[in-house]
N, C-alpha and C. Protein backbone atom coordinates (compact mmCIF):
# COMPACT_ATOMS: atom_id res chain seq x y z
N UNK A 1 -3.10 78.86 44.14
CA UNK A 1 -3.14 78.69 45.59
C UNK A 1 -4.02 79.76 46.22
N UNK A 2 -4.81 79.50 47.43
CA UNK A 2 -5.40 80.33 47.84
C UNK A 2 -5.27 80.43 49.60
N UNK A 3 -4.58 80.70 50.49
CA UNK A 3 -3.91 80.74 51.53
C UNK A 3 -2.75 79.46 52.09
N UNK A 4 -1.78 79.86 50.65
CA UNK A 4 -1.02 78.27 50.52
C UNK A 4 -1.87 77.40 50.56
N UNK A 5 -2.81 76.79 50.19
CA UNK A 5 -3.82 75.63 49.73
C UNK A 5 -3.97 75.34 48.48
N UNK A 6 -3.55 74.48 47.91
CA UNK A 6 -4.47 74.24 46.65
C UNK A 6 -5.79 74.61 46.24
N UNK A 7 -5.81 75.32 45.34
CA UNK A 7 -7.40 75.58 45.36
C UNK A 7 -7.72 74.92 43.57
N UNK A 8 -6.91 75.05 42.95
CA UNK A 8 -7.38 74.36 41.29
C UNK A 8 -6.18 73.89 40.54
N UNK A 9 -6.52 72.52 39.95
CA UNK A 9 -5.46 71.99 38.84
C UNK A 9 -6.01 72.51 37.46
N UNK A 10 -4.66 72.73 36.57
CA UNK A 10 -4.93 72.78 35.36
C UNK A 10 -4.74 71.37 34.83
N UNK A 11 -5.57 70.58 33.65
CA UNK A 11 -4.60 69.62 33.30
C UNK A 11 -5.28 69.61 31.51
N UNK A 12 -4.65 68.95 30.95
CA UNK A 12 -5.32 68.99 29.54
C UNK A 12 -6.39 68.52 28.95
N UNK A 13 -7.22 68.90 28.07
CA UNK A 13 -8.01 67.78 27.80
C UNK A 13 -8.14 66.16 27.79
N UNK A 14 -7.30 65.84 27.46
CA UNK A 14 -7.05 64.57 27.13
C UNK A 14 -6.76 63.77 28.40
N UNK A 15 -5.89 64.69 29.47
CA UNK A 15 -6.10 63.91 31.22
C UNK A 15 -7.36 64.15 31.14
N UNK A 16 -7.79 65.21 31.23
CA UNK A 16 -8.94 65.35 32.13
C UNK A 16 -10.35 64.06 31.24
N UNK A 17 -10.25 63.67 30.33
CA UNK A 17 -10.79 63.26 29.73
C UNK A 17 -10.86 61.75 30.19
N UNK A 18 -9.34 61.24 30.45
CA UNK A 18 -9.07 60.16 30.68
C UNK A 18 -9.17 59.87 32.63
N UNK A 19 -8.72 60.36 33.27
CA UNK A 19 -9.20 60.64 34.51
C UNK A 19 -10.96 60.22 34.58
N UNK A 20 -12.10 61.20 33.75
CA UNK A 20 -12.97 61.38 33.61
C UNK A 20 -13.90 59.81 33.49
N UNK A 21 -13.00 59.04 32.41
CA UNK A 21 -13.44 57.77 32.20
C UNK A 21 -12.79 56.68 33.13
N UNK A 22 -11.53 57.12 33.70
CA UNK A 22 -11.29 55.70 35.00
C UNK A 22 -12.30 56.08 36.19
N UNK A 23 -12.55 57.33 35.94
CA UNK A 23 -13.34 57.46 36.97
C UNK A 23 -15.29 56.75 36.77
N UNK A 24 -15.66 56.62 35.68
CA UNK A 24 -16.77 56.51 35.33
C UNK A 24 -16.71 54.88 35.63
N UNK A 25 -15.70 54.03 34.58
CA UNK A 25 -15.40 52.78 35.08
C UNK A 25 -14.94 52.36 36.38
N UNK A 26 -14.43 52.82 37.25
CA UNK A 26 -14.76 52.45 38.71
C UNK A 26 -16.11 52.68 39.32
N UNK A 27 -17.07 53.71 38.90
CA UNK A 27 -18.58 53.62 39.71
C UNK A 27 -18.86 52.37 39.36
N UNK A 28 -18.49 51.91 37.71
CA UNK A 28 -19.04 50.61 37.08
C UNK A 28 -19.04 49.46 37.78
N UNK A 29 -17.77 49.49 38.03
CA UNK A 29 -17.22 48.47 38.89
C UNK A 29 -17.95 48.46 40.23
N UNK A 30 -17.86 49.07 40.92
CA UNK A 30 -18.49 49.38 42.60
C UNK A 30 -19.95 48.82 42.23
N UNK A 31 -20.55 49.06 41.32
CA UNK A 31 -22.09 49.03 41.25
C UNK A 31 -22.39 47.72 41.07
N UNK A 32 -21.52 47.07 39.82
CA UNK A 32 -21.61 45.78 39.35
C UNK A 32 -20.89 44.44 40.64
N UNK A 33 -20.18 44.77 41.30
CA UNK A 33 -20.00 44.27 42.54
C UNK A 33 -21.03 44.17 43.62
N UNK A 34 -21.72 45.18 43.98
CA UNK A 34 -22.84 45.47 44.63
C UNK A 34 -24.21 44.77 44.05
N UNK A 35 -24.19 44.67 43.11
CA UNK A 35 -25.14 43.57 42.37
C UNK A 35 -24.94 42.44 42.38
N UNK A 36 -23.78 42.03 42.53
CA UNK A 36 -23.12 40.40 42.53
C UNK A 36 -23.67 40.44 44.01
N UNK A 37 -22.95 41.22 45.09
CA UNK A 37 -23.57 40.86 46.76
C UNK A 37 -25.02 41.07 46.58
N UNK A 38 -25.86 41.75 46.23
CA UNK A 38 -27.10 41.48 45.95
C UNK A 38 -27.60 40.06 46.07
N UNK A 39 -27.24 39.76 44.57
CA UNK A 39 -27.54 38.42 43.82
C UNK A 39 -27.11 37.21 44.94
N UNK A 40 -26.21 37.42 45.59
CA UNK A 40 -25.40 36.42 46.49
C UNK A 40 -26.35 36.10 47.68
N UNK A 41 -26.67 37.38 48.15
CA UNK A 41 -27.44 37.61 49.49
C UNK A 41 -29.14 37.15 49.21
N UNK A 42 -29.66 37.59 47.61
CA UNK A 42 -31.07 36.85 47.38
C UNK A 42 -30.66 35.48 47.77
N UNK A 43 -29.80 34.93 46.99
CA UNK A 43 -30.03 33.79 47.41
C UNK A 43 -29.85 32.76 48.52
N UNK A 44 -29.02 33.72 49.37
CA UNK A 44 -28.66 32.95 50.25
C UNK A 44 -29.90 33.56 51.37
N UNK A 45 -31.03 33.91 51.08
CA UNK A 45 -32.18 34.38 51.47
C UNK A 45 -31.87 35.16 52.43
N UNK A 46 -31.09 36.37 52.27
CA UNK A 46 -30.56 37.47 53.32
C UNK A 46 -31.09 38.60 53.17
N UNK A 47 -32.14 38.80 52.57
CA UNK A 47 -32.97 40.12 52.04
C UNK A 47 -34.00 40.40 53.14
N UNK A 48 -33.67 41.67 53.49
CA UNK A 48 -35.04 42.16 54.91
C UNK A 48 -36.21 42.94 54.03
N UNK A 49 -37.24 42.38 53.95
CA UNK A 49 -38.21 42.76 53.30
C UNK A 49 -39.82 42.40 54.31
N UNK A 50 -39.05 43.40 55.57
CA UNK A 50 -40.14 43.30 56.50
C UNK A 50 -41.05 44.35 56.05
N UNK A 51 -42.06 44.99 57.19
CA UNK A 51 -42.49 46.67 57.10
C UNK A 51 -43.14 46.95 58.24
N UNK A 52 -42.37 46.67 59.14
CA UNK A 52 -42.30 47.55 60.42
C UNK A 52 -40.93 47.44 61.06
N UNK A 53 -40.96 47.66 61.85
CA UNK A 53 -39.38 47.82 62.88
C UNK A 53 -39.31 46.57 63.61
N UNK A 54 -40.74 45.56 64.11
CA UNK A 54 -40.43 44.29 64.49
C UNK A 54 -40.04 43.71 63.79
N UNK A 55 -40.40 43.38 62.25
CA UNK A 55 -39.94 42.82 61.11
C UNK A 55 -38.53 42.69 61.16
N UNK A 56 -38.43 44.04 61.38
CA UNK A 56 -36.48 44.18 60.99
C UNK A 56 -35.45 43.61 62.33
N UNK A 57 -36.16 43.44 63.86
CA UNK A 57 -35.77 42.83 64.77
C UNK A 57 -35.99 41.23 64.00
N UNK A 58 -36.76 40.54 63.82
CA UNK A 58 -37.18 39.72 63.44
C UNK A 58 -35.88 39.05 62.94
N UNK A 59 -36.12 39.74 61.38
CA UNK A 59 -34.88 39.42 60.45
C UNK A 59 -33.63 39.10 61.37
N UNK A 60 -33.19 40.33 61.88
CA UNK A 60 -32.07 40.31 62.33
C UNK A 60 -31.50 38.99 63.67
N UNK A 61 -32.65 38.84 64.35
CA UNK A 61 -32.41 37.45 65.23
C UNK A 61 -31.93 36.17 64.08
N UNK A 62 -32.84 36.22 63.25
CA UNK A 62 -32.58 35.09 62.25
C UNK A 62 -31.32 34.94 61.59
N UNK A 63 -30.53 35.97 61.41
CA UNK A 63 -29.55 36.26 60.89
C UNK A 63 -28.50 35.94 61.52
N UNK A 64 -28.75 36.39 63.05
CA UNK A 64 -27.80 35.92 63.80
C UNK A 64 -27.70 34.63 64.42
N UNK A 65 -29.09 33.91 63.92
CA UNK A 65 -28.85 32.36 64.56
C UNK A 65 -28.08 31.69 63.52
N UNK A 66 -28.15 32.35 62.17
CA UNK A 66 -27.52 31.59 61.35
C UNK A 66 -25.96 31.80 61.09
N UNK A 67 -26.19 32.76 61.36
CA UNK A 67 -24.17 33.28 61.14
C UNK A 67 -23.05 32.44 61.92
């Protein structure tokens, strides 16, 4: 403790190990989800691939006529 606060856990190898990997497999997860909405949004032709700032007004009217 460091002004009554937590300041560090001890835990064993083997938590910390295992912690270490639910933690690695949830980025997995988050990322591989984020690729599915990707994949979802190419096709449902929702990708802003303007290159200016009207572009991106642009997009965005379109988006909203369709929603």
């Amino acid at each position: 403790l460091r002004r009554n606060q937590p300041e560090a856990v001890l835990v064993s190898v083997p938590a910390y190990e295992e912690l270490a990997e639910k933690g690695r497999l949830y980025e997995e997860k988050l990322a591989l989800e984020a690729i599915a909405e990707f994949e979802k949004d190419k096709k449902k032709n929702r990708l802003f691939t303007g290159k200016s700032g009207n572009d991106l007004f642009k997009f965005k009217k379109k988006l909203d006529e369709t929603a």
